[in-house]
C-alpha atoms as a PDB file:
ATOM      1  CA  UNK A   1       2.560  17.104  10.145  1.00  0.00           C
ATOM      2  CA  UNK A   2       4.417  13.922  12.025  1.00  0.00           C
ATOM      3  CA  UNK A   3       5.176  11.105  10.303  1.00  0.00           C
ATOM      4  CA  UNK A   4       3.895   8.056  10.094  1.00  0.00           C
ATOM      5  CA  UNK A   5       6.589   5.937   9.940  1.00  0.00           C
ATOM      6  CA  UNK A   6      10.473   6.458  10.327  1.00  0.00           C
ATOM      7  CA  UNK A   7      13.130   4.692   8.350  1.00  0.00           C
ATOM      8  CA  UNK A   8      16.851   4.021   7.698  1.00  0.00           C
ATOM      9  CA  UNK A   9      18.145   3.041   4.586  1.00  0.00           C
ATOM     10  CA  UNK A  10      21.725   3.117   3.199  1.00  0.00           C
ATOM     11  CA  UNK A  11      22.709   6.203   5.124  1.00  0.00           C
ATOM     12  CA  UNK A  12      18.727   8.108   4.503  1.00  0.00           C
ATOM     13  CA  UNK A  13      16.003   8.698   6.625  1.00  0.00           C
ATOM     14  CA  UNK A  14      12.773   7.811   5.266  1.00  0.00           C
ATOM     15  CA  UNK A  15       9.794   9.306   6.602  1.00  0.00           C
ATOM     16  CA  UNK A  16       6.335   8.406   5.227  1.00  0.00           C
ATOM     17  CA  UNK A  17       3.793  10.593   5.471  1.00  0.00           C
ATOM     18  CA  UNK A  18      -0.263  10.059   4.564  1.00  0.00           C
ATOM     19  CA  UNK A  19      -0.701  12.410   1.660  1.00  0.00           C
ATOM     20  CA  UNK A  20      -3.998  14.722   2.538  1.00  0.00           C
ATOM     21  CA  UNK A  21      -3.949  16.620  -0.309  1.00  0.00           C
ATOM     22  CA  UNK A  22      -3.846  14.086  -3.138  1.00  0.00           C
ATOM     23  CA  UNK A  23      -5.775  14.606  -6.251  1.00  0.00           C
ATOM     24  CA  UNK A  24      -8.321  12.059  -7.485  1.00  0.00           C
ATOM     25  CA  UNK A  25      -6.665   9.422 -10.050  1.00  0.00           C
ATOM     26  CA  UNK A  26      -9.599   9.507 -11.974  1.00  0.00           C
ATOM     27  CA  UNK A  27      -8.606  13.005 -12.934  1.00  0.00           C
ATOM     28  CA  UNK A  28      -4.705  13.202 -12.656  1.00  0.00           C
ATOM     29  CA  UNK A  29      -3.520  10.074 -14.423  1.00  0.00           C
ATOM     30  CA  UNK A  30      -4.564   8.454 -18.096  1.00  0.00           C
ATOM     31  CA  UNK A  31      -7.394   5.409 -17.527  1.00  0.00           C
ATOM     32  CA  UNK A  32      -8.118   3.153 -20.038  1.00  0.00           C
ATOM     33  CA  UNK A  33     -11.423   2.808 -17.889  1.00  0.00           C
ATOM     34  CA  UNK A  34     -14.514   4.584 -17.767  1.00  0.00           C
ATOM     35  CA  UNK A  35     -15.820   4.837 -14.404  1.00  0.00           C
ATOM     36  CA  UNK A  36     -19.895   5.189 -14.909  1.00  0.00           C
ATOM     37  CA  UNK A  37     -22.310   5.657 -11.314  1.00  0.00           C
ATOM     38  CA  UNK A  38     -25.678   5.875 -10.596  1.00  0.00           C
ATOM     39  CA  UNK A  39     -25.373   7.316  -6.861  1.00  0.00           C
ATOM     40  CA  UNK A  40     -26.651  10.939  -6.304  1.00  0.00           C
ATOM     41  CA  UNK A  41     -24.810  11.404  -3.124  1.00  0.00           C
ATOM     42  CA  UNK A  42     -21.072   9.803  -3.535  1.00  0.00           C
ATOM     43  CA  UNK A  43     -18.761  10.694  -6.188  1.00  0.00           C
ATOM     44  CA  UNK A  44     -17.613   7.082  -7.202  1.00  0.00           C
ATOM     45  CA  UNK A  45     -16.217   6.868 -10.587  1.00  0.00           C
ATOM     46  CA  UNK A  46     -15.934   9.458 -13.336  1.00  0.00           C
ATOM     47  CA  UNK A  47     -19.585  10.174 -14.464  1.00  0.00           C
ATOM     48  CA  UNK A  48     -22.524  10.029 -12.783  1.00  0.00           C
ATOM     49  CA  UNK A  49     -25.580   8.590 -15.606  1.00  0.00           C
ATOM     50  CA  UNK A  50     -28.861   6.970 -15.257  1.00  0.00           C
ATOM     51  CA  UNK A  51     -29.096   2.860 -14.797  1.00  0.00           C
ATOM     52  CA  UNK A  52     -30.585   3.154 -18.657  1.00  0.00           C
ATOM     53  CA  UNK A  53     -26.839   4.472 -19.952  1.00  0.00           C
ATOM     54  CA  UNK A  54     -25.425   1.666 -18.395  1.00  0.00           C
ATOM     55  CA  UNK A  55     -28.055  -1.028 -19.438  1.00  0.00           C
ATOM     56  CA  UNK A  56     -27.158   0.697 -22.794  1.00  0.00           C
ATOM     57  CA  UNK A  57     -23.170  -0.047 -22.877  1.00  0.00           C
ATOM     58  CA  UNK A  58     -23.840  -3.404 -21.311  1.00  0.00           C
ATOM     59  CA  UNK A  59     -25.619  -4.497 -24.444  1.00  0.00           C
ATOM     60  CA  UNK A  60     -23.258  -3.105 -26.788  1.00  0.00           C
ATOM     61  CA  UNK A  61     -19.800  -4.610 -28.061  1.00  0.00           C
ATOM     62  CA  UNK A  62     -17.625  -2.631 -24.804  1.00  0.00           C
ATOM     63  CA  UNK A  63     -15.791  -4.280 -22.506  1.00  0.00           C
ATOM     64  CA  UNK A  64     -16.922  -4.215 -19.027  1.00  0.00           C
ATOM     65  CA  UNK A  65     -16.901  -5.092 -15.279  1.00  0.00           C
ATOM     66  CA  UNK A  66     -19.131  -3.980 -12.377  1.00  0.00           C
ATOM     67  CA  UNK A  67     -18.513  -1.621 -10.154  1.00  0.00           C
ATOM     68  CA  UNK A  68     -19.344  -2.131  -6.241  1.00  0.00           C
ATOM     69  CA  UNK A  69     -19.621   0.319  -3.616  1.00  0.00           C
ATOM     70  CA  UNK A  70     -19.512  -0.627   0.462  1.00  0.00           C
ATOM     71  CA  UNK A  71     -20.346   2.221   2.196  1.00  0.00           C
ATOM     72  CA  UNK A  72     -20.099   2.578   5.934  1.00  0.00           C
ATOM     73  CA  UNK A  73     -17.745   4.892   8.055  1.00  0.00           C
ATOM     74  CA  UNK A  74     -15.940   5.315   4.228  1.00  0.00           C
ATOM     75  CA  UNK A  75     -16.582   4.427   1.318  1.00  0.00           C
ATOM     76  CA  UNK A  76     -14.629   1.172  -0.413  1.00  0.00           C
ATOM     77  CA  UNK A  77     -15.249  -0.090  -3.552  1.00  0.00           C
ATOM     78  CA  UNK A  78     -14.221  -3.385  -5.895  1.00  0.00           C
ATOM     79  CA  UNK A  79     -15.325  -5.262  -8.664  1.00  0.00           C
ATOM     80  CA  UNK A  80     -16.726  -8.598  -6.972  1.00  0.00           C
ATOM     81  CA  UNK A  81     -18.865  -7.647  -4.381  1.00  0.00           C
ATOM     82  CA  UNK A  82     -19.141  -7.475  -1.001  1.00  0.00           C
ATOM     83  CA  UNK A  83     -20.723 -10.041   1.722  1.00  0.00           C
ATOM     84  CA  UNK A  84     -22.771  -7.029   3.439  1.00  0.00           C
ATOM     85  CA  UNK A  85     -26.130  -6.926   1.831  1.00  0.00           C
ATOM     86  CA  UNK A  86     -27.289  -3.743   3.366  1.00  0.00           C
ATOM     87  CA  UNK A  87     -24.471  -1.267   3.179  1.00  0.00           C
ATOM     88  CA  UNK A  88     -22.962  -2.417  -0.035  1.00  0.00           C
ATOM     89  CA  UNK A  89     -24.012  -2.615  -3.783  1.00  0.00           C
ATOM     90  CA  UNK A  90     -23.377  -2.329  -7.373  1.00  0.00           C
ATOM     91  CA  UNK A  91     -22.973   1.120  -8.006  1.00  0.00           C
ATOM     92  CA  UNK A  92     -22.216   1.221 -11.791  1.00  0.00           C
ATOM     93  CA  UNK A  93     -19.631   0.222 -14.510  1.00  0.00           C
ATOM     94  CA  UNK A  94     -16.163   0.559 -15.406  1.00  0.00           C
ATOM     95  CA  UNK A  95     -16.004   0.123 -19.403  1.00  0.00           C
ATOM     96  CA  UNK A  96     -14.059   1.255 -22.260  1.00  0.00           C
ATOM     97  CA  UNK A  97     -14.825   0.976 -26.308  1.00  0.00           C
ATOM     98  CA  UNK A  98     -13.491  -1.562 -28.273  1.00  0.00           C
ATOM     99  CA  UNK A  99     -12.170   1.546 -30.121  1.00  0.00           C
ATOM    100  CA  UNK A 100     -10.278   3.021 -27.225  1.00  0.00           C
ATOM    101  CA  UNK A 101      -9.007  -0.638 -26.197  1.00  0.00           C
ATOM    102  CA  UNK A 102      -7.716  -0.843 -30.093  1.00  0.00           C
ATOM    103  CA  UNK A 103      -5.985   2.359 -29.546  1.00  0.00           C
ATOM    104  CA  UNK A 104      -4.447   1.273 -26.356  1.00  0.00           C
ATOM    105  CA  UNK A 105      -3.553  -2.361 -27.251  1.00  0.00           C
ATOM    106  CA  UNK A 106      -4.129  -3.078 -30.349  1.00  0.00           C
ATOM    107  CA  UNK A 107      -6.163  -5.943 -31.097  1.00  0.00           C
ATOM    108  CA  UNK A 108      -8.249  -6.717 -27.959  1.00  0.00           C
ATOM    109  CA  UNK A 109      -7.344  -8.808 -25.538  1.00  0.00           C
ATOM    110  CA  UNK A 110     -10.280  -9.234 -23.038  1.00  0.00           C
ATOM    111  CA  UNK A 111      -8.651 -10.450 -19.594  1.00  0.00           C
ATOM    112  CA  UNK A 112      -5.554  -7.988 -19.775  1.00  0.00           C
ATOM    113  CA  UNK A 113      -7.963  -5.027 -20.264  1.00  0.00           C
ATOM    114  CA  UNK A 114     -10.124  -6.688 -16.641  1.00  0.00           C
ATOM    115  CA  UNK A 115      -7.209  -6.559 -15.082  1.00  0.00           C
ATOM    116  CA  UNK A 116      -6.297  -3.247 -16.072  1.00  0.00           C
ATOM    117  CA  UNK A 117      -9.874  -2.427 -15.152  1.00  0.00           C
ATOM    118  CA  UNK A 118      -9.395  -3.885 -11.767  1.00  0.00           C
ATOM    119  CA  UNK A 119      -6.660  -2.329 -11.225  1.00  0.00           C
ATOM    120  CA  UNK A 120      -8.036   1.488 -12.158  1.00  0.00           C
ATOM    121  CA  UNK A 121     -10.422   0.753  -9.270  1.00  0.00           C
ATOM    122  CA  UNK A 122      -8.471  -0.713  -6.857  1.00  0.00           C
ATOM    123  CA  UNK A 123      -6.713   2.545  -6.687  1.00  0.00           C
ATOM    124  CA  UNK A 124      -9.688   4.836  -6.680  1.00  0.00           C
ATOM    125  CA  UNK A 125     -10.979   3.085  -3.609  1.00  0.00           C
ATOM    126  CA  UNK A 126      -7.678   3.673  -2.174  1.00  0.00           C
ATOM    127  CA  UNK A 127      -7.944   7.259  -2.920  1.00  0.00           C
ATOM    128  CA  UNK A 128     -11.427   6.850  -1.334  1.00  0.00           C
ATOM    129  CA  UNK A 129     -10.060   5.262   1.894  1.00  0.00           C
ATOM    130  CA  UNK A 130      -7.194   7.970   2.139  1.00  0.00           C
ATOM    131  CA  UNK A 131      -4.811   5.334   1.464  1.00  0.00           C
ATOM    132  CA  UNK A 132      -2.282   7.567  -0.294  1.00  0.00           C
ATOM    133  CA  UNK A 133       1.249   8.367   1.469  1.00  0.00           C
ATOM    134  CA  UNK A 134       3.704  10.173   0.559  1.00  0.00           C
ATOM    135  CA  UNK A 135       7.885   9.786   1.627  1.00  0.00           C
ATOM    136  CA  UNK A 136      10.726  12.305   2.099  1.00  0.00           C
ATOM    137  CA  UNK A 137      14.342  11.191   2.108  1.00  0.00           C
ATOM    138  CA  UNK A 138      16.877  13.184   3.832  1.00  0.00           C
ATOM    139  CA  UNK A 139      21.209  12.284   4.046  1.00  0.00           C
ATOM    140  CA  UNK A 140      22.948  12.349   7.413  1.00  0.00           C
ATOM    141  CA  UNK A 141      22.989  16.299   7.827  1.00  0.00           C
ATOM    142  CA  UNK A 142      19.157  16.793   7.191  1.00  0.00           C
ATOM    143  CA  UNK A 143      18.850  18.245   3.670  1.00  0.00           C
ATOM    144  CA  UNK A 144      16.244  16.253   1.807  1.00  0.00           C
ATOM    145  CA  UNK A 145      17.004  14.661  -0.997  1.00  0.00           C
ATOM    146  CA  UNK A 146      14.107  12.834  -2.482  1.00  0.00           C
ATOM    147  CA  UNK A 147      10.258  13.201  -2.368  1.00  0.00           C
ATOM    148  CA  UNK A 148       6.816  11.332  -3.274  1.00  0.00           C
ATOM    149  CA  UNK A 149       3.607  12.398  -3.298  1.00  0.00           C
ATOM    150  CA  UNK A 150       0.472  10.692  -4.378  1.00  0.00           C
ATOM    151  CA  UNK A 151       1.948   7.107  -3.726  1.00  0.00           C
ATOM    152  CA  UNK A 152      -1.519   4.522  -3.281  1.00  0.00           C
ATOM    153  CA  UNK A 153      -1.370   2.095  -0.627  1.00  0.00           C
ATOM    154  CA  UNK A 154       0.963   2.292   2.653  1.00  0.00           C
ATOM    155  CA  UNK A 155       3.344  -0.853   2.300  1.00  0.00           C
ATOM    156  CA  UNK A 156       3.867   0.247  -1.544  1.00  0.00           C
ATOM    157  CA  UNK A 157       4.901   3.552  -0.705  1.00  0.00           C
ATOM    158  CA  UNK A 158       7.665   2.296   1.885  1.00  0.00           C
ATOM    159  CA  UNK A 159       8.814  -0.298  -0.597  1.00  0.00           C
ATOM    160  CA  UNK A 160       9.094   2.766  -3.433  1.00  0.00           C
ATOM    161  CA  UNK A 161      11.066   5.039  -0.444  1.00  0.00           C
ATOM    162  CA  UNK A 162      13.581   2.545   0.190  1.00  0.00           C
ATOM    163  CA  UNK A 163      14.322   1.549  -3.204  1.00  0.00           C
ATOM    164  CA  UNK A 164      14.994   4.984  -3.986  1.00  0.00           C
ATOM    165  CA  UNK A 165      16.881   5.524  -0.816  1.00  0.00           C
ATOM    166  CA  UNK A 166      18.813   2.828  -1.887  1.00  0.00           C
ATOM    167  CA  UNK A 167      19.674   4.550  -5.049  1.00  0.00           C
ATOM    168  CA  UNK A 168      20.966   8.006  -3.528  1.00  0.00           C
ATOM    169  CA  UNK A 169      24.386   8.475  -2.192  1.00  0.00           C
ATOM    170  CA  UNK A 170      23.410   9.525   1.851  1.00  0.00           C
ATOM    171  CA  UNK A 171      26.360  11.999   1.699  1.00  0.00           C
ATOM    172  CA  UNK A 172      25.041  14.387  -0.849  1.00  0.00           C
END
């Protein structure tokens, strides 16, 4: 596989590579989220339930946000919208109990736990848009030093390689 990009930093080469083989976030790391869908044909979120469920939590004492879904050539998805009426919609929920935010954070604190929220899917729908890299760091005589995998979003991932790069003596 060629790189994407090619780097030099403090003595390293830096090469960033997209990550193909990535796992879903929604299974590999700890949300505080729930990600709840209503589509039969995309996997977007963590369960897939009938509108009803989510009518359900809505009314109950959670905390929530909407989930949208544009869907053309790839799938993207936010919690705002989209301007395209007929390839985009909301496709669900992202919630979590007031129990499970207690647990988390203690006493509840409403916009930290949206932002986290926003945040959880942000990077699904970077995971959705294969926008997951990965970097290896190699000194001057080629032996590799340092590796990422499973690194969301492109300009992140180069920032994370040269920091590191940064942090490794190029002569090891």
């Amino acid at each position: 596989m060629d790189p994407l990009k090619t780097m030099k930093e403090n003595g390293c080469t830096i090469k960033i590579y997209q990550d193909e083989n990535c796992e879903s976030p929604r299974e590999t790391c700890s949300n505080l989220g729930t990600m709840l869908y209503t589509s039969y044909r995309y996997t977007l979120g963590d369960k897939r339930v009938e509108a009803r469920e989510i009518a359900e939590i809505i009314k109950g004492d959670s905390i929530w946000l909407p989930t949208f879904a544009y869907i053309h050539s790839g799938i993207v998805m936010n919690t705002v919208g989209f301007s395209c009426p007929w390839d985009s919609g909301q496709c669900g929920i992202i919630y979590a109990t007031q129990e499970r935010i207690e647990e988390e954070y203690g006493n509840s604190q409403i916009e930290l736990v949206k932002s986290v929220f926003v945040s959880e899917v942000e990077e699904f729908s970077k995971f959705l848009e294969g926008d997951v890299y990965g970097y290896v760091i190699t000194n001057e005589a080629g032996d590799e030093m340092e590796s990422c995998w499973g690194v969301y979003g492109l300009e992140y991932c180069e920032k994370e390689a040269i920091q590191t790069a940064k942090l490794e003596p190029a002569t090891a």
